[in-house]
ModelCIF file with pLDDT and N, C-alpha, C, O atoms, coordinates in Angstrom:
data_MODEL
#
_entry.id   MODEL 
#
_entity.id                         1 
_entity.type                       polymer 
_entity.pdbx_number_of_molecules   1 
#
_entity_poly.entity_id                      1 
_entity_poly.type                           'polypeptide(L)' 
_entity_poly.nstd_linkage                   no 
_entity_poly.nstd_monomer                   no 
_entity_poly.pdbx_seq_one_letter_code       
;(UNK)(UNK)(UNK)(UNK)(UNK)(UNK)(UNK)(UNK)(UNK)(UNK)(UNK)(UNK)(UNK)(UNK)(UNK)(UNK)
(UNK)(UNK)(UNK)(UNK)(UNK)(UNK)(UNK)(UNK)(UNK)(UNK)(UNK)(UNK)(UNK)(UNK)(UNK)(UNK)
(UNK)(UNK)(UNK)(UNK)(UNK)(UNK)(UNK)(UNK)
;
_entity_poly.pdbx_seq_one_letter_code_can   XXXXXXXXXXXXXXXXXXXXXXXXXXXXXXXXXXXXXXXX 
_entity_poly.pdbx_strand_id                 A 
#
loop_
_entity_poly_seq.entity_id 
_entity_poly_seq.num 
_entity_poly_seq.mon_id 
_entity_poly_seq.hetero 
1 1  UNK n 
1 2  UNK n 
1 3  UNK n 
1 4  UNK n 
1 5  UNK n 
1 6  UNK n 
1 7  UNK n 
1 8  UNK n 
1 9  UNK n 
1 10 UNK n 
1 11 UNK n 
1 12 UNK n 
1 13 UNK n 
1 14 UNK n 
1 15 UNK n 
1 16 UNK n 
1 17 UNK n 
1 18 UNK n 
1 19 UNK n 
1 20 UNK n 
1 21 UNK n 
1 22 UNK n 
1 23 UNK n 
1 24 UNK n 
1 25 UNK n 
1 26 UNK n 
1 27 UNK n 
1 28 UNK n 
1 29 UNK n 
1 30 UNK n 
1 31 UNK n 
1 32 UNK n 
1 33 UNK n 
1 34 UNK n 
1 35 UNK n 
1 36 UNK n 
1 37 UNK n 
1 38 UNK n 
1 39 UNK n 
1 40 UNK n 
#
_struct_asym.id          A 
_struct_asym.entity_id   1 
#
loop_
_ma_qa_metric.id 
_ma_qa_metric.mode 
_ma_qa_metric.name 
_ma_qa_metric.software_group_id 
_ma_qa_metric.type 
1 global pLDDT . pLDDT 
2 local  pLDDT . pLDDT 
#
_ma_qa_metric_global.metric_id      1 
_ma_qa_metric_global.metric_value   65.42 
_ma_qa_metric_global.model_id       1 
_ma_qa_metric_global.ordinal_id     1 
#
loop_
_ma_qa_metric_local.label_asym_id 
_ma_qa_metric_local.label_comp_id 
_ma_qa_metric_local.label_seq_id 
_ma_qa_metric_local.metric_id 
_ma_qa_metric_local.metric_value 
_ma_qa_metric_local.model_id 
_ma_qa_metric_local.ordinal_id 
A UNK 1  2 45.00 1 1  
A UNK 2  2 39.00 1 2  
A UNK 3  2 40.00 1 3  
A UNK 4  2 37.00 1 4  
A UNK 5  2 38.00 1 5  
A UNK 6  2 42.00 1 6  
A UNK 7  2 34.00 1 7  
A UNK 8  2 32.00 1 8  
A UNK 9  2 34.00 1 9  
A UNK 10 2 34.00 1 10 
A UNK 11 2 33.00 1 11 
A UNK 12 2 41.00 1 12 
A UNK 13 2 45.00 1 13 
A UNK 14 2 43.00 1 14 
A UNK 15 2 39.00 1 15 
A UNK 16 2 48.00 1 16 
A UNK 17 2 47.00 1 17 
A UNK 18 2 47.00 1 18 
A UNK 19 2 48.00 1 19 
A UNK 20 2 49.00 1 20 
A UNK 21 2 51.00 1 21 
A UNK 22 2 54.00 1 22 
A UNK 23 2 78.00 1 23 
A UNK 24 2 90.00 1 24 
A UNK 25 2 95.00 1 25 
A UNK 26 2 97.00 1 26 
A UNK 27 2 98.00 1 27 
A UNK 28 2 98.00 1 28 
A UNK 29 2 98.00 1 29 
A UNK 30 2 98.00 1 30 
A UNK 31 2 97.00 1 31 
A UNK 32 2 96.00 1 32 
A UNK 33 2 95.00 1 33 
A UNK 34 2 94.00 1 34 
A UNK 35 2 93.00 1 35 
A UNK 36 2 94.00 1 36 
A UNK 37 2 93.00 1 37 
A UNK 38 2 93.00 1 38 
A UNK 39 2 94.00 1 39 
A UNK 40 2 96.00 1 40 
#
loop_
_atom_site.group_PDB 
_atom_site.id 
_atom_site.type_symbol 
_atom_site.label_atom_id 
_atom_site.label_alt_id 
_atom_site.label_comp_id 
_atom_site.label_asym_id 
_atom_site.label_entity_id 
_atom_site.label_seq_id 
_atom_site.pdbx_PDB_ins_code 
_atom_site.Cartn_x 
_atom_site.Cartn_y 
_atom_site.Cartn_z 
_atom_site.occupancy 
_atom_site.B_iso_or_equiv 
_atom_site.pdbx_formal_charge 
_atom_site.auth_seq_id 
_atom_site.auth_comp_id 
_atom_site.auth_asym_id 
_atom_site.auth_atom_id 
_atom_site.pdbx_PDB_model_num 
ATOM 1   N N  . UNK A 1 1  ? 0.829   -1.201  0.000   1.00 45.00 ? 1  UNK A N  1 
ATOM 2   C CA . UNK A 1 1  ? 0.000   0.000   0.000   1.00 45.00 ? 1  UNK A CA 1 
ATOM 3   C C  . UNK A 1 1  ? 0.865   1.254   0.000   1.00 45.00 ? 1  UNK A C  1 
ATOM 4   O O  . UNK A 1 1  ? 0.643   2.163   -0.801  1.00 45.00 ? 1  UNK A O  1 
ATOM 5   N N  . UNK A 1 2  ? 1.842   1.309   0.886   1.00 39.00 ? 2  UNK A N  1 
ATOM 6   C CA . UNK A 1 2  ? 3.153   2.608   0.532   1.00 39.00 ? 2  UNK A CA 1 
ATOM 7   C C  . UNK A 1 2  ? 3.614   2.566   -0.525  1.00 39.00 ? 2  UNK A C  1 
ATOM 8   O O  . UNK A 1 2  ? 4.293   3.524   -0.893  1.00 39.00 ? 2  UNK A O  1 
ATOM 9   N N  . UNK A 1 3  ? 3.463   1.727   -1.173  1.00 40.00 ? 3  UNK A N  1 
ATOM 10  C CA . UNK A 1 3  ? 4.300   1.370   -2.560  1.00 40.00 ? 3  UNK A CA 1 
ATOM 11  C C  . UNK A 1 3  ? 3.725   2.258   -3.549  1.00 40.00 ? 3  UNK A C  1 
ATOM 12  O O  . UNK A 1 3  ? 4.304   3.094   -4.242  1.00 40.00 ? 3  UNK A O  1 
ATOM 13  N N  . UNK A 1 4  ? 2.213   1.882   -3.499  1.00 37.00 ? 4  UNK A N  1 
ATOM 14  C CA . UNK A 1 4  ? 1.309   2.184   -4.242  1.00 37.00 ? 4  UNK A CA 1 
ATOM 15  C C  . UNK A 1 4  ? 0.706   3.528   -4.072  1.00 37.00 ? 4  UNK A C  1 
ATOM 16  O O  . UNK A 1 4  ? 0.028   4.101   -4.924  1.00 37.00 ? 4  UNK A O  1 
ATOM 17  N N  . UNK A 1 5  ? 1.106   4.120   -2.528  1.00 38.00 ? 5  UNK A N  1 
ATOM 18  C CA . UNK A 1 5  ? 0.504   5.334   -2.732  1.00 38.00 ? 5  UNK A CA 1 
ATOM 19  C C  . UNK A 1 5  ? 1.434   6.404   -3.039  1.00 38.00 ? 5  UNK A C  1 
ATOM 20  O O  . UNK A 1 5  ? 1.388   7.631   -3.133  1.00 38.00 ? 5  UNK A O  1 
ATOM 21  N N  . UNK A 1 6  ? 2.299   5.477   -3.161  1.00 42.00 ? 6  UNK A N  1 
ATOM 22  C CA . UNK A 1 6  ? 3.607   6.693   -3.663  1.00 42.00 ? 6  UNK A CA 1 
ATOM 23  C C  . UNK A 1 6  ? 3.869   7.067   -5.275  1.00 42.00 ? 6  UNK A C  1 
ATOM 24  O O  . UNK A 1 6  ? 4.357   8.083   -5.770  1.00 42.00 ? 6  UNK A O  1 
ATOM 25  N N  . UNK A 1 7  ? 3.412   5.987   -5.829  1.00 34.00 ? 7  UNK A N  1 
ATOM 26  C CA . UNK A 1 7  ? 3.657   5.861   -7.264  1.00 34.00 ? 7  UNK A CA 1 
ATOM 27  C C  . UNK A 1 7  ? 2.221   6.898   -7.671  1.00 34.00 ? 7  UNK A C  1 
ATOM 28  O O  . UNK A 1 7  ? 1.255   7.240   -6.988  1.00 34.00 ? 7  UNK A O  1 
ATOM 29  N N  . UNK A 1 8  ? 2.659   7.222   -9.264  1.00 32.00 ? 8  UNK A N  1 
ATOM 30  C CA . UNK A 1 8  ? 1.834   7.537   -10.035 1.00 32.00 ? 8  UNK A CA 1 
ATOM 31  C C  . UNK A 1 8  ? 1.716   7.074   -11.245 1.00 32.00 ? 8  UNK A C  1 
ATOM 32  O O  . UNK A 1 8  ? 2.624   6.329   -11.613 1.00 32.00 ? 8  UNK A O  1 
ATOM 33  N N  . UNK A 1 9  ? 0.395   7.411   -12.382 1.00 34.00 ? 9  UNK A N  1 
ATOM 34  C CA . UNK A 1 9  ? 0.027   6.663   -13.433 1.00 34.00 ? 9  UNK A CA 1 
ATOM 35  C C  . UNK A 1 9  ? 1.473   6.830   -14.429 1.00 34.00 ? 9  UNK A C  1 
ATOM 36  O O  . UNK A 1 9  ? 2.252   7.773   -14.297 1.00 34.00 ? 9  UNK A O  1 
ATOM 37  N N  . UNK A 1 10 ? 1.596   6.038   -15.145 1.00 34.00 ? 10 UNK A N  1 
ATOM 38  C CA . UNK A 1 10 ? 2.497   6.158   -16.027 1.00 34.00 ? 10 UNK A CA 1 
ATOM 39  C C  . UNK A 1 10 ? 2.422   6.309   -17.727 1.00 34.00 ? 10 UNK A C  1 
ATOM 40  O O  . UNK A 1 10 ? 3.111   6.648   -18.690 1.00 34.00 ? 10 UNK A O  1 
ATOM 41  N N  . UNK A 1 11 ? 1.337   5.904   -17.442 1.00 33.00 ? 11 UNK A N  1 
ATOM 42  C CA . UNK A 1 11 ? 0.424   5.988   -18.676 1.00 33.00 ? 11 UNK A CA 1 
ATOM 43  C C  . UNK A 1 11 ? -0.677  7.076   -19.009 1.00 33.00 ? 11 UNK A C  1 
ATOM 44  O O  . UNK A 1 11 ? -1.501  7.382   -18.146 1.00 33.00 ? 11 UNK A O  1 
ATOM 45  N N  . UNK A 1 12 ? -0.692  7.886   -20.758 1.00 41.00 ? 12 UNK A N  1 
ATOM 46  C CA . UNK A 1 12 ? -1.479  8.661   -20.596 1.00 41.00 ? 12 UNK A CA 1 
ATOM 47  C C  . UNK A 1 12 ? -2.605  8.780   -21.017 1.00 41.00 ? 12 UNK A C  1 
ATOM 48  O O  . UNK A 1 12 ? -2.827  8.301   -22.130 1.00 41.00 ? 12 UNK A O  1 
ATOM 49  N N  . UNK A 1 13 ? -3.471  9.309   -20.442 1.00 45.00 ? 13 UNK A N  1 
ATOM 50  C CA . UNK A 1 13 ? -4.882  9.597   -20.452 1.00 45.00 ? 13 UNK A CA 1 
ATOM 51  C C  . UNK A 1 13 ? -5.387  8.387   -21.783 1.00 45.00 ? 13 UNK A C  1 
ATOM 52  O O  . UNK A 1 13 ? -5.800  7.271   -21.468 1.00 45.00 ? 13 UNK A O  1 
ATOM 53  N N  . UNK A 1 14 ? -5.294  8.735   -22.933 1.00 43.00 ? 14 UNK A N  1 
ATOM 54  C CA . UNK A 1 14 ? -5.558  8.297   -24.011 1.00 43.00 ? 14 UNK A CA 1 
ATOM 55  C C  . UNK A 1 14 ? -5.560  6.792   -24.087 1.00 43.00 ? 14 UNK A C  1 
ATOM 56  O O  . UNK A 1 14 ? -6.253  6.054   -24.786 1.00 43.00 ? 14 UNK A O  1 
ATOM 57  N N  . UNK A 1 15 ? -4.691  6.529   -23.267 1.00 39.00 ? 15 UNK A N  1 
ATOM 58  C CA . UNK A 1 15 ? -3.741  5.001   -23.590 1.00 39.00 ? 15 UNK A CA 1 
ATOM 59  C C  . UNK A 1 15 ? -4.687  4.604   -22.288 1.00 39.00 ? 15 UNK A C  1 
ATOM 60  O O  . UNK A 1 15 ? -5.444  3.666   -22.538 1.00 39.00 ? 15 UNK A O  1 
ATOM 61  N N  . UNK A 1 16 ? -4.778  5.088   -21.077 1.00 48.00 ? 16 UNK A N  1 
ATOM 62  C CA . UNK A 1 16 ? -5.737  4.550   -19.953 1.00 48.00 ? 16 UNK A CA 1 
ATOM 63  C C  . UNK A 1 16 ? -6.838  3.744   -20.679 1.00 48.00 ? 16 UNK A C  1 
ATOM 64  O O  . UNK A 1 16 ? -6.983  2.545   -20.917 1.00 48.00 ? 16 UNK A O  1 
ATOM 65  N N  . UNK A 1 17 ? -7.551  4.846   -20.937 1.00 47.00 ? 17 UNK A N  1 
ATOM 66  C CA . UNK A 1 17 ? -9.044  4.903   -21.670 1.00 47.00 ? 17 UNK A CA 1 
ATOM 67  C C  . UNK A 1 17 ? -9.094  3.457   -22.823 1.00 47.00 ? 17 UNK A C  1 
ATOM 68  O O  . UNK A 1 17 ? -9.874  2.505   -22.806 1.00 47.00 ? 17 UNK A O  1 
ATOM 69  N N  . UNK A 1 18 ? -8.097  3.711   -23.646 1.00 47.00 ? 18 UNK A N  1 
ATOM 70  C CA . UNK A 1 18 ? -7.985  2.691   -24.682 1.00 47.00 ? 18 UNK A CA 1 
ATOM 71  C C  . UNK A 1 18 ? -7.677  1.358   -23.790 1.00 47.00 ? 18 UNK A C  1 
ATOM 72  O O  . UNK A 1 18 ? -8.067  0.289   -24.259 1.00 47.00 ? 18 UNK A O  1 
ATOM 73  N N  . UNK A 1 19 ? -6.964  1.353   -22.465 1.00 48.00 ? 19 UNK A N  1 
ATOM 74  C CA . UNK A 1 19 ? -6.413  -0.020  -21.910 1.00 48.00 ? 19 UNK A CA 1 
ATOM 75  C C  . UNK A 1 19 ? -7.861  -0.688  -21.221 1.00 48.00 ? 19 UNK A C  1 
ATOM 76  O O  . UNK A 1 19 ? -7.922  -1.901  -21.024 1.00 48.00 ? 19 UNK A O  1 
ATOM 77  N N  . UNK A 1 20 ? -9.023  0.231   -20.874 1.00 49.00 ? 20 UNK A N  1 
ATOM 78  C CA . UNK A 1 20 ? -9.981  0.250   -19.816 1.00 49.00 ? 20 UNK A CA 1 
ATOM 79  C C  . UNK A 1 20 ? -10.879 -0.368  -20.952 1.00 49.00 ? 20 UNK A C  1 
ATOM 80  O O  . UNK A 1 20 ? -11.778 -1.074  -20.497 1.00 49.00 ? 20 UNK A O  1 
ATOM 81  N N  . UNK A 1 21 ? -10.851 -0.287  -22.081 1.00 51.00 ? 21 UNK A N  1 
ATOM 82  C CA . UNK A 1 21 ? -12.027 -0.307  -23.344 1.00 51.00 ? 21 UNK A CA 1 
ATOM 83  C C  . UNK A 1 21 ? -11.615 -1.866  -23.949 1.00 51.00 ? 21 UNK A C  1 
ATOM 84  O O  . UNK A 1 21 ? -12.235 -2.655  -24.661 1.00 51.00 ? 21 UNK A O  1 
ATOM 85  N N  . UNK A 1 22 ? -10.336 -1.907  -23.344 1.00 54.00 ? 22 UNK A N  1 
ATOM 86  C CA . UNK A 1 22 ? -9.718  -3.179  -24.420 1.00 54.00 ? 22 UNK A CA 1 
ATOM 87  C C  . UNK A 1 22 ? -10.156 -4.703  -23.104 1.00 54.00 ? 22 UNK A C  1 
ATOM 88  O O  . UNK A 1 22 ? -10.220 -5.921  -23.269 1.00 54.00 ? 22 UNK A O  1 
ATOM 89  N N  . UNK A 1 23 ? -10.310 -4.054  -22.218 1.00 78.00 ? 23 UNK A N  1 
ATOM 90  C CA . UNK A 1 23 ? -10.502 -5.495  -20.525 1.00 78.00 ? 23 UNK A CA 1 
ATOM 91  C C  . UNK A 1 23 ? -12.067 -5.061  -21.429 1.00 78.00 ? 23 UNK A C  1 
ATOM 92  O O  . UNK A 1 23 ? -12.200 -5.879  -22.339 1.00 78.00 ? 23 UNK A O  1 
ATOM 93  N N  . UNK A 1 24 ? -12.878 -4.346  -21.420 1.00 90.00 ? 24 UNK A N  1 
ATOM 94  C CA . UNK A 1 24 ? -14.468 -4.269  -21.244 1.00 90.00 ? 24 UNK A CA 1 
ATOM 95  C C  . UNK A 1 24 ? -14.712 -5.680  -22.224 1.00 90.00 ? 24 UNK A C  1 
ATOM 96  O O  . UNK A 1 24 ? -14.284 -5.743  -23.377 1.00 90.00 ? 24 UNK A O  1 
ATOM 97  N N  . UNK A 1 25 ? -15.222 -6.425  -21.777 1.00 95.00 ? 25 UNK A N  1 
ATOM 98  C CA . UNK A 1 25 ? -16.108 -7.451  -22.768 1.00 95.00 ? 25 UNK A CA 1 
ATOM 99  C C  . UNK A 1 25 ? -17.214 -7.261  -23.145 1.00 95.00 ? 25 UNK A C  1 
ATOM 100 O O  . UNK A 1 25 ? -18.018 -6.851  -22.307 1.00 95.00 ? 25 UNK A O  1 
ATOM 101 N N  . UNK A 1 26 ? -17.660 -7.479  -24.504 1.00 97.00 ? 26 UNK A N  1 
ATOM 102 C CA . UNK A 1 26 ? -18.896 -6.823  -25.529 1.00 97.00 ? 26 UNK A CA 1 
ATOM 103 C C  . UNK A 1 26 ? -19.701 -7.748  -24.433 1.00 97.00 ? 26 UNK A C  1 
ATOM 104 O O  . UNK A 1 26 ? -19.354 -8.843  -23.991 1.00 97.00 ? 26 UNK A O  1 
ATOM 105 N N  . UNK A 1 27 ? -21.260 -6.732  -24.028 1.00 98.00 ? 27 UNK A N  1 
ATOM 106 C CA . UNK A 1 27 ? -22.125 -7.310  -23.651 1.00 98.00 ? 27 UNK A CA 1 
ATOM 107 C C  . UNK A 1 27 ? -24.193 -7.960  -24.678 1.00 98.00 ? 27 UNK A C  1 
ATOM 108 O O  . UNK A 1 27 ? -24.869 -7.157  -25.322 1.00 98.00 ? 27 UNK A O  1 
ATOM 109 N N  . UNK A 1 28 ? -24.430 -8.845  -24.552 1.00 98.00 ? 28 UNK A N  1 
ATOM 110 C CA . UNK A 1 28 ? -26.008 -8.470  -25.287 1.00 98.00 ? 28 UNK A CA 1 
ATOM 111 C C  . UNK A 1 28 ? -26.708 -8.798  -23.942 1.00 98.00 ? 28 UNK A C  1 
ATOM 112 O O  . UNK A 1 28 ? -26.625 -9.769  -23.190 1.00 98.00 ? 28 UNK A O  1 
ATOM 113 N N  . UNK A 1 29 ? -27.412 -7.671  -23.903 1.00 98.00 ? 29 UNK A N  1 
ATOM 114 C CA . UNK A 1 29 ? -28.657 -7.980  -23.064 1.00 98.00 ? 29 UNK A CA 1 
ATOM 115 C C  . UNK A 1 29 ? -29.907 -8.204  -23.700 1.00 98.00 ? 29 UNK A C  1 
ATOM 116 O O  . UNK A 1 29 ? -30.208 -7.652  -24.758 1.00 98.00 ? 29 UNK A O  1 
ATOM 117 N N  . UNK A 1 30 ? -30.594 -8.941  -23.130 1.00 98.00 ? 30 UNK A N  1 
ATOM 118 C CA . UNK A 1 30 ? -31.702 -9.762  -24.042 1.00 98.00 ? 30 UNK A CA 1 
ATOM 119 C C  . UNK A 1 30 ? -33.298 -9.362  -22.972 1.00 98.00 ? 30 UNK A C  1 
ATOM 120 O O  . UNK A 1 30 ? -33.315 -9.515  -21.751 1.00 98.00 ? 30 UNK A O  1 
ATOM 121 N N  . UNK A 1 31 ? -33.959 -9.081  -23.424 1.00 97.00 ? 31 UNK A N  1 
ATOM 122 C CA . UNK A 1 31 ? -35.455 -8.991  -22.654 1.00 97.00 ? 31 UNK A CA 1 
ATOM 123 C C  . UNK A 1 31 ? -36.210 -9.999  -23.552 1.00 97.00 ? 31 UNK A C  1 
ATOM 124 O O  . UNK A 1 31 ? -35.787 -9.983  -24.708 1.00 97.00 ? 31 UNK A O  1 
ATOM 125 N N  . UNK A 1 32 ? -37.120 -10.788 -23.346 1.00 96.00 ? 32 UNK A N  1 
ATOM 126 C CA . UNK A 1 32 ? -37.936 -11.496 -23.757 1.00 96.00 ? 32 UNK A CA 1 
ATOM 127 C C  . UNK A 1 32 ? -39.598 -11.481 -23.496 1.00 96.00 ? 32 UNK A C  1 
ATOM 128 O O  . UNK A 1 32 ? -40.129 -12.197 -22.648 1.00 96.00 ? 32 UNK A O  1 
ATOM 129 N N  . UNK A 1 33 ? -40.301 -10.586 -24.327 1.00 95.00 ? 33 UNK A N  1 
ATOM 130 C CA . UNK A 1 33 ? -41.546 -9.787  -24.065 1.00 95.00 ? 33 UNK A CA 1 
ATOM 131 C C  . UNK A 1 33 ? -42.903 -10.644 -24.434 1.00 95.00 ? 33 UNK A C  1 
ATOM 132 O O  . UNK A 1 33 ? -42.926 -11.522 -25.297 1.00 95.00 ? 33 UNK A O  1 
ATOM 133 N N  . UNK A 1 34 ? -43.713 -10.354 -23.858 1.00 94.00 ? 34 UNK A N  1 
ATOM 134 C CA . UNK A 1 34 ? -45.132 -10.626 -24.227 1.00 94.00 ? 34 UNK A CA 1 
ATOM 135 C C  . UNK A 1 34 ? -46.325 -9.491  -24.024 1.00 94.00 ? 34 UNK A C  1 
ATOM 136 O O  . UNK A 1 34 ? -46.985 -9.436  -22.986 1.00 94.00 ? 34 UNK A O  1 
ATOM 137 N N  . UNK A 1 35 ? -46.479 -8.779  -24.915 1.00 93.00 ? 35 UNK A N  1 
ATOM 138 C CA . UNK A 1 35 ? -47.548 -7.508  -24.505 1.00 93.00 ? 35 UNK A CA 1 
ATOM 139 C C  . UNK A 1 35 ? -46.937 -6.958  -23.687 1.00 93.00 ? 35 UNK A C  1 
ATOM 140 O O  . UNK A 1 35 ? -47.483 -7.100  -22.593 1.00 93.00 ? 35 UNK A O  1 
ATOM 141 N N  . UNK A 1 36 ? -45.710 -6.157  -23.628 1.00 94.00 ? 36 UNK A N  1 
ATOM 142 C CA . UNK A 1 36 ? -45.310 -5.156  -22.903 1.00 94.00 ? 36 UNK A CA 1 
ATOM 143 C C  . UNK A 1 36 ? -45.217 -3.810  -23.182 1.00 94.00 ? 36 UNK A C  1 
ATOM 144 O O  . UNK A 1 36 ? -44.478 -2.942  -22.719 1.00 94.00 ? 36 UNK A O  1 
ATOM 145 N N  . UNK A 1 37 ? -45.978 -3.780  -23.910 1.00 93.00 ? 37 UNK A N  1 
ATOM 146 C CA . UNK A 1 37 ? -45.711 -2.073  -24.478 1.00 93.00 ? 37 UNK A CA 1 
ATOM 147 C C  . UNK A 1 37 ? -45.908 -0.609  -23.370 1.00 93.00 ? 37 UNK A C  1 
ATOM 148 O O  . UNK A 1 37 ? -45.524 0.550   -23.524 1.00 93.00 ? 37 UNK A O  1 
ATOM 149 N N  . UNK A 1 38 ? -46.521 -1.137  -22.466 1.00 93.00 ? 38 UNK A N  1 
ATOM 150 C CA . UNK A 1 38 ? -46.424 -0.343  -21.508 1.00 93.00 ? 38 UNK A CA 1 
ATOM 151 C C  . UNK A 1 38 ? -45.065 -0.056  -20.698 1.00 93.00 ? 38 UNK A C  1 
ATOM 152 O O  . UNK A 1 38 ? -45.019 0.944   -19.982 1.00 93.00 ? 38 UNK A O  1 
ATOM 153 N N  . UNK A 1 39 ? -44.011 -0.875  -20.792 1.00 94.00 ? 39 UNK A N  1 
ATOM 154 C CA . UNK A 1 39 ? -43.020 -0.799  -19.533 1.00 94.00 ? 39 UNK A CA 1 
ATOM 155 C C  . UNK A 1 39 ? -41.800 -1.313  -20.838 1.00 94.00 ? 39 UNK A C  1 
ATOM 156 O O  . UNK A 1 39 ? -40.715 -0.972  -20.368 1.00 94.00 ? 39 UNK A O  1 
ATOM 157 N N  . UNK A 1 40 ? -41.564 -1.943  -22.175 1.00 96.00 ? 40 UNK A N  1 
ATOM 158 C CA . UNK A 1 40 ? -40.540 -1.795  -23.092 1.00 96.00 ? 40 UNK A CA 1 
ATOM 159 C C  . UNK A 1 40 ? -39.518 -0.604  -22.932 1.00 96.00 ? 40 UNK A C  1 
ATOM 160 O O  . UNK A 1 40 ? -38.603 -0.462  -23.743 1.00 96.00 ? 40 UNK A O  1 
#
């Protein structure tokens, strides 16, 4: 934890974002309806 609160990012902004996007795994979410047009 001293280790860690001593250090800073090393990486920039751009490259974060792109590293954070590249772990995300594509999701499908699925609903399966019957007469829901009220709450769709």
């Amino acid at each position: 934890n001293a280790s860690a609160a001593g250090s800073t990012a090393t990486l920039p902004p751009a490259l974060t974002a792109a590293a954070r996007a590249a772990q995300t795994p594509s999701v499908t979410a699925i609903i399966a309806a019957y007469n829901e047009q009220e709450v769709i």
